[in-house]
PDB file of N, CA and C in Angstrom:
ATOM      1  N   UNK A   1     108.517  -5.260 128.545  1.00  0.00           N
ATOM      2  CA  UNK A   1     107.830  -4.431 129.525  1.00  0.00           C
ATOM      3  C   UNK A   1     108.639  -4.289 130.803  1.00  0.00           C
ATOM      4  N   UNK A   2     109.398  -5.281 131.193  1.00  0.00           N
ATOM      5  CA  UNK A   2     110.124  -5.096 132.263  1.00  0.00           C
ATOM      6  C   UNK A   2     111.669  -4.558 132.273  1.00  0.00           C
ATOM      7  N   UNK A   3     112.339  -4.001 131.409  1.00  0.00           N
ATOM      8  CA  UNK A   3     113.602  -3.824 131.236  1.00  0.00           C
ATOM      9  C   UNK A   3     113.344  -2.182 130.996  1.00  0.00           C
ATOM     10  N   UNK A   4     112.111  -1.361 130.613  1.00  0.00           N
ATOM     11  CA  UNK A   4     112.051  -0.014 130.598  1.00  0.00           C
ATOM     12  C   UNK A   4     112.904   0.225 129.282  1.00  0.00           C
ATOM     13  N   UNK A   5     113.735   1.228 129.722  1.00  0.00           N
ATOM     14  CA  UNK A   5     114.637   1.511 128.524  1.00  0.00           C
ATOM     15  C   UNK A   5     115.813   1.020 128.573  1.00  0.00           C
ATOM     16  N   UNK A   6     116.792   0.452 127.602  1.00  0.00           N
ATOM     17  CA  UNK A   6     118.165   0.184 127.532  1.00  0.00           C
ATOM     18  C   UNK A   6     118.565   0.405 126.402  1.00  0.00           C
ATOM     19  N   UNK A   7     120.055   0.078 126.215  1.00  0.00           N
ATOM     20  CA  UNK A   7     120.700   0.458 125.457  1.00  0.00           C
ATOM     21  C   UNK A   7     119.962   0.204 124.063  1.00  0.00           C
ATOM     22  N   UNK A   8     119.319  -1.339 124.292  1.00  0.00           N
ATOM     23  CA  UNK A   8     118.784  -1.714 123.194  1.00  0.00           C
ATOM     24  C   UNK A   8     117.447  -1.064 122.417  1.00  0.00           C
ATOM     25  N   UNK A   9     117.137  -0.586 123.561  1.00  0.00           N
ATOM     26  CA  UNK A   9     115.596   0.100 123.085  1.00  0.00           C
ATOM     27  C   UNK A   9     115.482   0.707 121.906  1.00  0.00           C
ATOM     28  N   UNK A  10     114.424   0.407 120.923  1.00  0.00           N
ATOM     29  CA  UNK A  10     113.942   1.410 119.545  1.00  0.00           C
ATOM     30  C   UNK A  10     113.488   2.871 120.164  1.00  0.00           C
ATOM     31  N   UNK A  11     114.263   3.734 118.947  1.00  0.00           N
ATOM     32  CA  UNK A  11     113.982   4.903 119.185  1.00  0.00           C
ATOM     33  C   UNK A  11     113.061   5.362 118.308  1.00  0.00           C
ATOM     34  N   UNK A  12     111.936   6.313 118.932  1.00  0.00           N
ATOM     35  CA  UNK A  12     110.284   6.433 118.334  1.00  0.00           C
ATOM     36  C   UNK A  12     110.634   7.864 117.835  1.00  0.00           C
ATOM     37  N   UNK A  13     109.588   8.352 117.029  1.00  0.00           N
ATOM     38  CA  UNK A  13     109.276   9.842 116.628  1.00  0.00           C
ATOM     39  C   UNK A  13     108.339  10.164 117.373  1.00  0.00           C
ATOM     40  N   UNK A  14     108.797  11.679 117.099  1.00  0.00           N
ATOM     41  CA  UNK A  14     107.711  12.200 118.225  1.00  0.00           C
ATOM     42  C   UNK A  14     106.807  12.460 117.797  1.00  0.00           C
ATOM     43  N   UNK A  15     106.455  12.367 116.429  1.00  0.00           N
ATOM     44  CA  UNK A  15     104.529  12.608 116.048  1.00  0.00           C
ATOM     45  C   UNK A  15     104.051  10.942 115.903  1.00  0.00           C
ATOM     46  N   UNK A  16     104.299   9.933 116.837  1.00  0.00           N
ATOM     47  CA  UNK A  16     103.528   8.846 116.879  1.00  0.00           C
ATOM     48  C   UNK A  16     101.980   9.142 117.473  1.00  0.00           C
ATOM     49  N   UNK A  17     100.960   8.553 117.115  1.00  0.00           N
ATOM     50  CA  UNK A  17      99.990   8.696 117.655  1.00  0.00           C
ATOM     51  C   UNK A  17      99.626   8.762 119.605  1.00  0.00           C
ATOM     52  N   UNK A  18      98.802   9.793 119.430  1.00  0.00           N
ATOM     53  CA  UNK A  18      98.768   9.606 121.452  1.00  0.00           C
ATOM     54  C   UNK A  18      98.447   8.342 121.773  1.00  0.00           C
ATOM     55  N   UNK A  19      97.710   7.404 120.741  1.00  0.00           N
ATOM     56  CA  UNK A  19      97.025   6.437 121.423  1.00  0.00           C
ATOM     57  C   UNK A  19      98.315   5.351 121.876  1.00  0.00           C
ATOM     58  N   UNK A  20      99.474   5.759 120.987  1.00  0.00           N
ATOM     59  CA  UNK A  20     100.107   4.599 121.355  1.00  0.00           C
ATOM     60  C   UNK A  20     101.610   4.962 122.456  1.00  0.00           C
ATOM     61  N   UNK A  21     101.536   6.352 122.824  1.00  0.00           N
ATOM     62  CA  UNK A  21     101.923   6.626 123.657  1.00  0.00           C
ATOM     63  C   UNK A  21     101.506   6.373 124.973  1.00  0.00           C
ATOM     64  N   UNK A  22     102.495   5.432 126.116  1.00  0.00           N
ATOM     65  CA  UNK A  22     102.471   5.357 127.921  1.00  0.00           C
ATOM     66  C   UNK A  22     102.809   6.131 128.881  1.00  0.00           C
ATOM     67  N   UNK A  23     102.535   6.710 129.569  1.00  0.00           N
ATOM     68  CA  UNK A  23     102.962   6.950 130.600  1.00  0.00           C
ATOM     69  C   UNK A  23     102.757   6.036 132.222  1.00  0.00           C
ATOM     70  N   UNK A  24     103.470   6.915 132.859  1.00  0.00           N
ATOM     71  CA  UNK A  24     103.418   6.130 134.460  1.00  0.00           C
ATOM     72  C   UNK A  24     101.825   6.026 134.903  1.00  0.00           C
ATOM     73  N   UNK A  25     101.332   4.911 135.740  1.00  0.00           N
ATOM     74  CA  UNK A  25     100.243   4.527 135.508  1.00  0.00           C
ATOM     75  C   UNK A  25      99.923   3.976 134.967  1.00  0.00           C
ATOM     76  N   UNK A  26      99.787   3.967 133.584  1.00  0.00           N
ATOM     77  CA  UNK A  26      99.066   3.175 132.566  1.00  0.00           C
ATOM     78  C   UNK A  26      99.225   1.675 132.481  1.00  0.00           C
ATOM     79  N   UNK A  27      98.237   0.828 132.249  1.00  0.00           N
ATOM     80  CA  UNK A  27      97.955  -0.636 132.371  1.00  0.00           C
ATOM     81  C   UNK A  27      98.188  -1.269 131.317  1.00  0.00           C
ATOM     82  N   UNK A  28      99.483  -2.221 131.019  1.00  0.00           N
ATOM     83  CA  UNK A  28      99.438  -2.906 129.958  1.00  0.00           C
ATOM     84  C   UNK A  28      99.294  -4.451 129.742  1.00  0.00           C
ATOM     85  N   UNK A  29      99.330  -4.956 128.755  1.00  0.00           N
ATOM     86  CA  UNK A  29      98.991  -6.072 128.723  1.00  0.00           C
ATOM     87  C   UNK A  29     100.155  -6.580 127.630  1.00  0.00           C
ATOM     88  N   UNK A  30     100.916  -7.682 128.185  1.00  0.00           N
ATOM     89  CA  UNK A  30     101.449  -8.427 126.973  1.00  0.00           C
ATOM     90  C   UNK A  30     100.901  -9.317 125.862  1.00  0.00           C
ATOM     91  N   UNK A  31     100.465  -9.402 125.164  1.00  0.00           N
ATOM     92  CA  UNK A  31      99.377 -10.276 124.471  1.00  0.00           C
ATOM     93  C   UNK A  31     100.271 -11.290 123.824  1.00  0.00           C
ATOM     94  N   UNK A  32     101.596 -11.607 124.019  1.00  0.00           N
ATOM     95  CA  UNK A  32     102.182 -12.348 122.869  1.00  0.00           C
ATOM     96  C   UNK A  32     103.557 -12.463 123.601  1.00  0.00           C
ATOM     97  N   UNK A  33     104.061 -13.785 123.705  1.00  0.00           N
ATOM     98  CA  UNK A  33     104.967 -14.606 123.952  1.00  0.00           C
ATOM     99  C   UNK A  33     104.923 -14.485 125.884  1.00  0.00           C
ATOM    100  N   UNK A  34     104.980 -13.563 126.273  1.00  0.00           N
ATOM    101  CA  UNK A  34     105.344 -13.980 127.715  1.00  0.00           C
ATOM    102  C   UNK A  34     103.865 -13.105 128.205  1.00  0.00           C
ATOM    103  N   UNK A  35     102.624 -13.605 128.449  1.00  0.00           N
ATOM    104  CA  UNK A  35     101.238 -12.749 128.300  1.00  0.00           C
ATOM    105  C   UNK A  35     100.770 -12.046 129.740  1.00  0.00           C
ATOM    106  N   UNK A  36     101.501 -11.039 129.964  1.00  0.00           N
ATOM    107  CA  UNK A  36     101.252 -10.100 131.446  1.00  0.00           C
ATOM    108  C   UNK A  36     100.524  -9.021 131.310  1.00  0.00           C
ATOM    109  N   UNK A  37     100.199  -9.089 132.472  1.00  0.00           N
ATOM    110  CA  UNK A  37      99.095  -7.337 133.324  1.00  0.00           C
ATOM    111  C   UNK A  37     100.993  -6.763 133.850  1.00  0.00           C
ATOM    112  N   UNK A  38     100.638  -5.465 133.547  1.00  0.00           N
ATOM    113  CA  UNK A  38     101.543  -4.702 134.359  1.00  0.00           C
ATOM    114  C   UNK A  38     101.130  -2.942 134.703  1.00  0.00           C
ATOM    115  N   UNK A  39     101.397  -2.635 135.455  1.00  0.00           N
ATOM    116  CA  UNK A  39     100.954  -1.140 135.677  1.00  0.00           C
ATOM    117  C   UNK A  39     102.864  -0.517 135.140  1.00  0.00           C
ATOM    118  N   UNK A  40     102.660   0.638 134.348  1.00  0.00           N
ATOM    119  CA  UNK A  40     103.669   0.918 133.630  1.00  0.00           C
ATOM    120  C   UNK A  40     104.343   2.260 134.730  1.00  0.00           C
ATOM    121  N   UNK A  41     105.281   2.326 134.986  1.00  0.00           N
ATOM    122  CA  UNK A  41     105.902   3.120 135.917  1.00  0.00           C
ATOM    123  C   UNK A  41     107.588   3.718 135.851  1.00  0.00           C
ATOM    124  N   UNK A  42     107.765   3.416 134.066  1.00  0.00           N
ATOM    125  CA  UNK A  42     109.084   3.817 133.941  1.00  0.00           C
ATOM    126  C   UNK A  42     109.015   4.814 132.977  1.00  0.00           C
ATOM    127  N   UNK A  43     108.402   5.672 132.997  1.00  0.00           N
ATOM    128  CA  UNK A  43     108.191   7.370 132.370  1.00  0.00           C
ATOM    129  C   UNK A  43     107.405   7.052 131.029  1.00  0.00           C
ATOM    130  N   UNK A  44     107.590   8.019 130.314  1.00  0.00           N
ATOM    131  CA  UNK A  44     106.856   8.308 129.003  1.00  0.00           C
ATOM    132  C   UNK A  44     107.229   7.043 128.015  1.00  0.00           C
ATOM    133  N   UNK A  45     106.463   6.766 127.134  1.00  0.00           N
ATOM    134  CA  UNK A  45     107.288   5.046 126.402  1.00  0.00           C
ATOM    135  C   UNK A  45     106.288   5.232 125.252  1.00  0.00           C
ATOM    136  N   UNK A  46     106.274   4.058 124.017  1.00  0.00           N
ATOM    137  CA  UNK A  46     105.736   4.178 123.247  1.00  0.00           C
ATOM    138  C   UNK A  46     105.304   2.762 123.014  1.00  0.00           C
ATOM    139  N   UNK A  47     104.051   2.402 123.084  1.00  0.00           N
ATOM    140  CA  UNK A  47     103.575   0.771 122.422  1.00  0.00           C
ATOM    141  C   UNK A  47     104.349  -0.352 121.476  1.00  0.00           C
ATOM    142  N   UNK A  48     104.756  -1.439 121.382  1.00  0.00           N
ATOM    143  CA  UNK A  48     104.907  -1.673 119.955  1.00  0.00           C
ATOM    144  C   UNK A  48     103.637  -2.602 119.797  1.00  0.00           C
ATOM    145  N   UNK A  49     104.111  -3.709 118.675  1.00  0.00           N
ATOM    146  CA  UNK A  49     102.532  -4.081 118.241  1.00  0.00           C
ATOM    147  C   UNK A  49     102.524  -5.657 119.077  1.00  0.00           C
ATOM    148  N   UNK A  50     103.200  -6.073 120.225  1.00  0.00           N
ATOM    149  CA  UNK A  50     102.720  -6.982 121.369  1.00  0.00           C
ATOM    150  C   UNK A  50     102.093  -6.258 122.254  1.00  0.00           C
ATOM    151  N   UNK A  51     101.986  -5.075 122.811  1.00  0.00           N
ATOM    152  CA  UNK A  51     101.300  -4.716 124.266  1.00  0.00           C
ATOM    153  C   UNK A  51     100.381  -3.921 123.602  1.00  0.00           C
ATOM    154  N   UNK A  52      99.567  -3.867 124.689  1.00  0.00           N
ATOM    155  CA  UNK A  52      98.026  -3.202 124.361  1.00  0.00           C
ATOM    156  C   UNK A  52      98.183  -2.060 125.753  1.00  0.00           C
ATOM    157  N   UNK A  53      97.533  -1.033 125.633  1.00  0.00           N
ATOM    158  CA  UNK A  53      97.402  -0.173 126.514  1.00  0.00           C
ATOM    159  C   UNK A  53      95.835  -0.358 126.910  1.00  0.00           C
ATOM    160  N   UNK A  54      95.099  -0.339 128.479  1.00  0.00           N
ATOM    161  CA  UNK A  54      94.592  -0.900 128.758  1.00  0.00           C
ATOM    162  C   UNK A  54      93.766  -0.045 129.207  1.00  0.00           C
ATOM    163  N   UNK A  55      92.353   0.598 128.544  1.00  0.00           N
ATOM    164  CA  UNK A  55      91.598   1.991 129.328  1.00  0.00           C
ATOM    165  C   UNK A  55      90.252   1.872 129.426  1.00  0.00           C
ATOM    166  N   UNK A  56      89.517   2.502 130.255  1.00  0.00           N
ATOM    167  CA  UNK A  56      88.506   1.937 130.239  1.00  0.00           C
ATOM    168  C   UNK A  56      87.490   4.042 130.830  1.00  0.00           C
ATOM    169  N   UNK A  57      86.237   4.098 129.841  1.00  0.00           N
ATOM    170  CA  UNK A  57      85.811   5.215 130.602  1.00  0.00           C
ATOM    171  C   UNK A  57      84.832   4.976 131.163  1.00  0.00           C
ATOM    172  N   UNK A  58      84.642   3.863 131.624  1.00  0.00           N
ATOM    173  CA  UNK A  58      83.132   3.034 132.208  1.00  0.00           C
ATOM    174  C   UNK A  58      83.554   3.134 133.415  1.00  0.00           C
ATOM    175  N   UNK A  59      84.796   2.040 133.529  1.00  0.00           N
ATOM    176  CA  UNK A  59      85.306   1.578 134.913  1.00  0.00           C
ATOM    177  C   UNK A  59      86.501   1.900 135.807  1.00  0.00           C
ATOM    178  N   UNK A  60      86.728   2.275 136.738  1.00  0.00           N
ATOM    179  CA  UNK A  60      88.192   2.668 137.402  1.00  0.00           C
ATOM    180  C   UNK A  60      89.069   1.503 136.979  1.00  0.00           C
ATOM    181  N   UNK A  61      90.424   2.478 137.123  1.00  0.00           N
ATOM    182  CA  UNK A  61      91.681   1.616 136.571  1.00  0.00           C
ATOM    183  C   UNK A  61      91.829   0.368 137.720  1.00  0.00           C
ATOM    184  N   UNK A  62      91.545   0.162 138.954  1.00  0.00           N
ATOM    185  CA  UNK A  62      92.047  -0.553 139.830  1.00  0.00           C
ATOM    186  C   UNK A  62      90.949  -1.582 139.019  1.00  0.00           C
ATOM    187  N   UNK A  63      89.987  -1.172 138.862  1.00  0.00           N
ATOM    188  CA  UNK A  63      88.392  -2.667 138.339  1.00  0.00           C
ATOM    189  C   UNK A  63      89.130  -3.545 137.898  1.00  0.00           C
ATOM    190  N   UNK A  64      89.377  -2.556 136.399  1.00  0.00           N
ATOM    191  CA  UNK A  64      89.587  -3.743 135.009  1.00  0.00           C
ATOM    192  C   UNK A  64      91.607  -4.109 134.901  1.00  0.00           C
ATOM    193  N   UNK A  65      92.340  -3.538 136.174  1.00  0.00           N
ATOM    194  CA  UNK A  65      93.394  -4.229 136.162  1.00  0.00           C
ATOM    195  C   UNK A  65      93.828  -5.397 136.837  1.00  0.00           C
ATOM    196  N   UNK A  66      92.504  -5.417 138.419  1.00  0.00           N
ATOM    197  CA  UNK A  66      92.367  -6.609 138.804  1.00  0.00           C
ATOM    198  C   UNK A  66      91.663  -7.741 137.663  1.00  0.00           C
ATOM    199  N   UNK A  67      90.657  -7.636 136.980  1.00  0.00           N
ATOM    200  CA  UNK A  67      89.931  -8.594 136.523  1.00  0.00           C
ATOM    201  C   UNK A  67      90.977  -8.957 135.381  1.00  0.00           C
ATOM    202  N   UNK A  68      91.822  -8.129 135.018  1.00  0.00           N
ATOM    203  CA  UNK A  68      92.763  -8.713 133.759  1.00  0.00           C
ATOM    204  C   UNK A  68      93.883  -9.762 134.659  1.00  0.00           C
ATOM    205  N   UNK A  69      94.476  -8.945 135.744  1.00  0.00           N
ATOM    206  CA  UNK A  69      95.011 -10.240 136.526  1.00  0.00           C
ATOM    207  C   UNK A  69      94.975 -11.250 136.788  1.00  0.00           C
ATOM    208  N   UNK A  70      93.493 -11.699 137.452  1.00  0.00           N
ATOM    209  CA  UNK A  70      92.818 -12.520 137.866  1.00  0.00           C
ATOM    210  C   UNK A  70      92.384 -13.622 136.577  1.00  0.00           C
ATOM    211  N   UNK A  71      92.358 -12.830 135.828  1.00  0.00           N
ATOM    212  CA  UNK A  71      92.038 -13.357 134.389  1.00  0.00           C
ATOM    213  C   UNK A  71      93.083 -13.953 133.527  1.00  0.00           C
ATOM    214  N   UNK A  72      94.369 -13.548 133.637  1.00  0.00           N
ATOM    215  CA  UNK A  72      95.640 -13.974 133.061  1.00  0.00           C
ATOM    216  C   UNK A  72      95.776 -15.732 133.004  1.00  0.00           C
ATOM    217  N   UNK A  73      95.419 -15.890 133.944  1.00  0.00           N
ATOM    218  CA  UNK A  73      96.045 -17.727 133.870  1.00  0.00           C
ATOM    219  C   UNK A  73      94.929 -17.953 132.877  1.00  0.00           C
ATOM    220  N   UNK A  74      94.201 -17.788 132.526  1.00  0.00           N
ATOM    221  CA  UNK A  74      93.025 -18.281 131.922  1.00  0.00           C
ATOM    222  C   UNK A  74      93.240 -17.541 130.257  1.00  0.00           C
ATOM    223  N   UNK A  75      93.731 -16.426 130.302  1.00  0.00           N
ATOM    224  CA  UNK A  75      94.358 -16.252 128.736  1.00  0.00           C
ATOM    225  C   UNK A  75      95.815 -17.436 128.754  1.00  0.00           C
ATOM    226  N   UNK A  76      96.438 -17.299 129.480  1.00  0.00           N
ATOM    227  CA  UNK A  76      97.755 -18.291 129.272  1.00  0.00           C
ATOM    228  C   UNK A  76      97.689 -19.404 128.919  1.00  0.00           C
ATOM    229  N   UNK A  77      96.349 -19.998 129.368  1.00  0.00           N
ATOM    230  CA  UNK A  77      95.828 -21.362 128.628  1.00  0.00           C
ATOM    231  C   UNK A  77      95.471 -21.580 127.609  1.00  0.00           C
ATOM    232  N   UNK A  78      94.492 -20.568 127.148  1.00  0.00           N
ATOM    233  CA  UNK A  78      93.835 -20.406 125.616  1.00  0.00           C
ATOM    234  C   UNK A  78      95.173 -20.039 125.087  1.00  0.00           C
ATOM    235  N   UNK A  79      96.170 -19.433 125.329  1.00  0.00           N
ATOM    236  CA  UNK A  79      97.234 -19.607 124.386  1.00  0.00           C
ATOM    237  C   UNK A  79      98.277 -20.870 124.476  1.00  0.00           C
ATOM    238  N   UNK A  80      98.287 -21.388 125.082  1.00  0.00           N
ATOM    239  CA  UNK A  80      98.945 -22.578 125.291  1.00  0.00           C
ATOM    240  C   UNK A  80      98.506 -23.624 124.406  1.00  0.00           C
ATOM    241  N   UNK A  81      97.139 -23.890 124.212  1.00  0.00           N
ATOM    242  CA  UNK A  81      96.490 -25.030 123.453  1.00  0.00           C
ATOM    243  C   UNK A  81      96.587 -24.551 121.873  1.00  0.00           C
ATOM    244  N   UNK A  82      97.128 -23.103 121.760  1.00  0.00           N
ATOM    245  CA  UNK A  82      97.396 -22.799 120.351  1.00  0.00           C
ATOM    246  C   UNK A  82      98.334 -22.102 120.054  1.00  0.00           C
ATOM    247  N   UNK A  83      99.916 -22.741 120.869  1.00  0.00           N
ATOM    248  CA  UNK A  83     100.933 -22.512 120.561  1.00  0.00           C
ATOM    249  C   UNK A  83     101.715 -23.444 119.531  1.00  0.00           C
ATOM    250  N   UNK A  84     102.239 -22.426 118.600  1.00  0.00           N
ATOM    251  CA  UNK A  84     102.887 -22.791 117.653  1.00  0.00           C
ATOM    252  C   UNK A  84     104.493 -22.334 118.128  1.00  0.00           C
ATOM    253  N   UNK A  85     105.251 -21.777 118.190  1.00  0.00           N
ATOM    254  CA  UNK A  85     105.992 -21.337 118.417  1.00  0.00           C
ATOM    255  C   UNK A  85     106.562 -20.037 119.264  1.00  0.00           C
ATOM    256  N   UNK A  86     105.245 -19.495 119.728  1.00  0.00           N
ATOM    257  CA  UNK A  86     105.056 -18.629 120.954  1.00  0.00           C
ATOM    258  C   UNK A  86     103.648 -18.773 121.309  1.00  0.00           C
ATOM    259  N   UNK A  87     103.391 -18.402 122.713  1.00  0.00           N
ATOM    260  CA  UNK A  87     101.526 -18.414 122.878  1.00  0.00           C
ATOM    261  C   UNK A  87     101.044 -16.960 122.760  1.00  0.00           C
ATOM    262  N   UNK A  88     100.544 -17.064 122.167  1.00  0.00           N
ATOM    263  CA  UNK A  88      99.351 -15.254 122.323  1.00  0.00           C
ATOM    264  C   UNK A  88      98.065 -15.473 122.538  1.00  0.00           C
ATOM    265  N   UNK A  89      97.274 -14.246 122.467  1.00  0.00           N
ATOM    266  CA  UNK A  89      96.092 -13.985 122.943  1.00  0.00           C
ATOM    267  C   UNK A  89      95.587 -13.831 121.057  1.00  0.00           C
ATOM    268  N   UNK A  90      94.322 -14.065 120.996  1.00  0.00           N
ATOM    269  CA  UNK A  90      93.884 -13.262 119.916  1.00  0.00           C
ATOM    270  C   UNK A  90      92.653 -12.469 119.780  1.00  0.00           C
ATOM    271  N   UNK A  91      92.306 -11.619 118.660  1.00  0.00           N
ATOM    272  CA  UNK A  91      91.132 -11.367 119.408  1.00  0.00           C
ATOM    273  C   UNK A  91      90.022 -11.750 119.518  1.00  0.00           C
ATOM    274  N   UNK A  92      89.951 -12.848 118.882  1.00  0.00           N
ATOM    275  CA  UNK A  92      88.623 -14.262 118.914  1.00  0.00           C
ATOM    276  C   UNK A  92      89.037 -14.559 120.605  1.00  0.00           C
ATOM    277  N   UNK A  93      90.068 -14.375 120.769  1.00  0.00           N
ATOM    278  CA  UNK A  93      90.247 -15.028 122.095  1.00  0.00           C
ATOM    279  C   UNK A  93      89.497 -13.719 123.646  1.00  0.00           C
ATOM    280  N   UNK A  94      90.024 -12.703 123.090  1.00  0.00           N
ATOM    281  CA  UNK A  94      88.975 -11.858 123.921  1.00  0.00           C
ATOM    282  C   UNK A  94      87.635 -11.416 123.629  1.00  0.00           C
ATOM    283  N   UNK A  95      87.254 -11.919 122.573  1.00  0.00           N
ATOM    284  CA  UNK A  95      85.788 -11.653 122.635  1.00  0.00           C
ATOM    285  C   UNK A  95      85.119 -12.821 123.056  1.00  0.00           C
ATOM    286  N   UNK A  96      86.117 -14.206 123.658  1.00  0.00           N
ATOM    287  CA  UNK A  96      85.466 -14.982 123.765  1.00  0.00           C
ATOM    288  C   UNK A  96      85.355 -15.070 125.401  1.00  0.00           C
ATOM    289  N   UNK A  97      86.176 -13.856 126.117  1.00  0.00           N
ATOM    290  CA  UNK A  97      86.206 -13.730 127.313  1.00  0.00           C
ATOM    291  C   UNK A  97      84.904 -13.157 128.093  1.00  0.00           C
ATOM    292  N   UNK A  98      84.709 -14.059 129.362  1.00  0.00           N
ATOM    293  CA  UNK A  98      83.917 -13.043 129.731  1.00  0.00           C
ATOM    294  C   UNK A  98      84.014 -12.960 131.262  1.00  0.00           C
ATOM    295  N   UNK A  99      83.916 -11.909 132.162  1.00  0.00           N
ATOM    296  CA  UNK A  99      83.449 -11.493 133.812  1.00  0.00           C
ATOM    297  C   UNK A  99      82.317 -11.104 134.144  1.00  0.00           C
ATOM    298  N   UNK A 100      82.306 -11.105 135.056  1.00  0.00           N
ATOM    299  CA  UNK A 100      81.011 -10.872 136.126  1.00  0.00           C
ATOM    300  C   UNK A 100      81.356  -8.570 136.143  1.00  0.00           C
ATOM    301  N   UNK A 101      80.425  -7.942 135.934  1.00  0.00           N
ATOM    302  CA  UNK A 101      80.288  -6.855 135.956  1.00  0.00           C
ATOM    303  C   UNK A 101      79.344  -6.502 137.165  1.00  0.00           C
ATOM    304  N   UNK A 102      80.065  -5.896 137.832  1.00  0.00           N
ATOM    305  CA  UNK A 102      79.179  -5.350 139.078  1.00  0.00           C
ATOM    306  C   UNK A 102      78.762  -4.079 139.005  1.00  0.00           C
ATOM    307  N   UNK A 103      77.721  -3.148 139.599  1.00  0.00           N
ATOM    308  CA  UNK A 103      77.584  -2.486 139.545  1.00  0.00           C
ATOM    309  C   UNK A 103      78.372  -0.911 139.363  1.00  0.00           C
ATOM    310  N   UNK A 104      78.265  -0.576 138.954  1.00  0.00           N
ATOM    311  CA  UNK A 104      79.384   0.539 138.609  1.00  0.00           C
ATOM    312  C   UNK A 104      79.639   1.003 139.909  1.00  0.00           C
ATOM    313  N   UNK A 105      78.348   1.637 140.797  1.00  0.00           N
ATOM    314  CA  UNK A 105      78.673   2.057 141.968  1.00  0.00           C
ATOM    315  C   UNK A 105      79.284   1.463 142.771  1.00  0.00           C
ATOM    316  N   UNK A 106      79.288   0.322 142.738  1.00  0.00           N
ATOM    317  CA  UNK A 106      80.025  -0.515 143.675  1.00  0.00           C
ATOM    318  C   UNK A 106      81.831  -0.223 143.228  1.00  0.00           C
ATOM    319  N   UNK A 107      82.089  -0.385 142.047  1.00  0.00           N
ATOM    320  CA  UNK A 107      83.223  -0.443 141.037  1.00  0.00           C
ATOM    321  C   UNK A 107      83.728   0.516 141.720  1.00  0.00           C
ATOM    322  N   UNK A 108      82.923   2.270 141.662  1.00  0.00           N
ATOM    323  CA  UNK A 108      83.535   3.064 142.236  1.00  0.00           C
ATOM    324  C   UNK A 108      83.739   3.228 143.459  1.00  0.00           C
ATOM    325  N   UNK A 109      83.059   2.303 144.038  1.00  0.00           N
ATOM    326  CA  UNK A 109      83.300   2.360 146.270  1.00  0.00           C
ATOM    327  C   UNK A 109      84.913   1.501 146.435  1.00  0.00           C
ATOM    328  N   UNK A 110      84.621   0.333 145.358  1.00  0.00           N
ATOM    329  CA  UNK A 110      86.174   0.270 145.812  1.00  0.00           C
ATOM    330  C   UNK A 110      87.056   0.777 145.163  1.00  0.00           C
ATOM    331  N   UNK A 111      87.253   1.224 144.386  1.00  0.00           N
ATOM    332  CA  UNK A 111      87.974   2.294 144.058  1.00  0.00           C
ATOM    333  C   UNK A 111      88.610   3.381 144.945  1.00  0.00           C
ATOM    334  N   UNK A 112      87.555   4.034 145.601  1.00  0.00           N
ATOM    335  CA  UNK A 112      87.752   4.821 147.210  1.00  0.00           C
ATOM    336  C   UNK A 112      88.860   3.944 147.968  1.00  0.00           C
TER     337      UNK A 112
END
C-alpha cells in the first residue's frame, strides 16, 4: 500500500471488476501481514486479495476511517495471539468486532 506503483508492480486487465478497482480517496485496509487503515492517494490501482476497500452508504468516509484507526491496535492483537507465520485479521475476527454507533446525524455534523 505504501510504495504505489513500481517497477515491481502486477499489471491488471482492464475488465477487472469495479469493485476491486481504487481510486484517490478511497479507504483501505491491510488485513494481512503488516494490518493498516490508509486513505489511498496514488491514482487509479487495483485490490489484490490482502486489502479490502473500505465503503460505507450509512456513514461518511471520515466516521468509519477514524473508528477503523482507532480500532487497529486492537485488530493487531487479535492477530498477534494467532500468528503463525504472519498476523491477519479474519473474518470471525470482524464479526467479532464491535463500536459504539452514534447517531447518524451527529456522524454527519462532523463530517461538516
Amino acid at each position: 500500500m505504501h510504495e504505489g506503483f513500481t517497477s515491481d508492480s502486477e499489471l491488471v486487465r482492464s475488465d477487472i471488476p469495479a469493485k476491486a478497482i481504487i481510486e484517490n480517496g478511497d479507504i483501505l485496509f491491510s488485513w494481512s501481514a503488516s494490518l493498516e487503515v490508509q486513505i489511498w492517494t496514488k491514482g487509479k490501482g487495483a485490490l489484490n486479495q490482502h486489502i479490502f476497500k473500505i465503503t460505507s452508504d450509512k456513514y461518511p468516509k471520515s466516521f468509519y476511517y477514524y473508528q477503523l484507526v482507532n480500532y487497529l491496535q486492537h485488530f493487531k492483537m487479535m492477530a498477534e495471539n494467532r500468528k503463525t507465520t504472519m498476523g491477519h485479521i479474519t473474518q470471525e475476527h470482524l464479526q467479532q468486532s464491535r463500536i459504539v454507533l452514534p447517531p447518524k446525524e451527529l456522524t454527519l455534523k462532523l463530517e461538516k
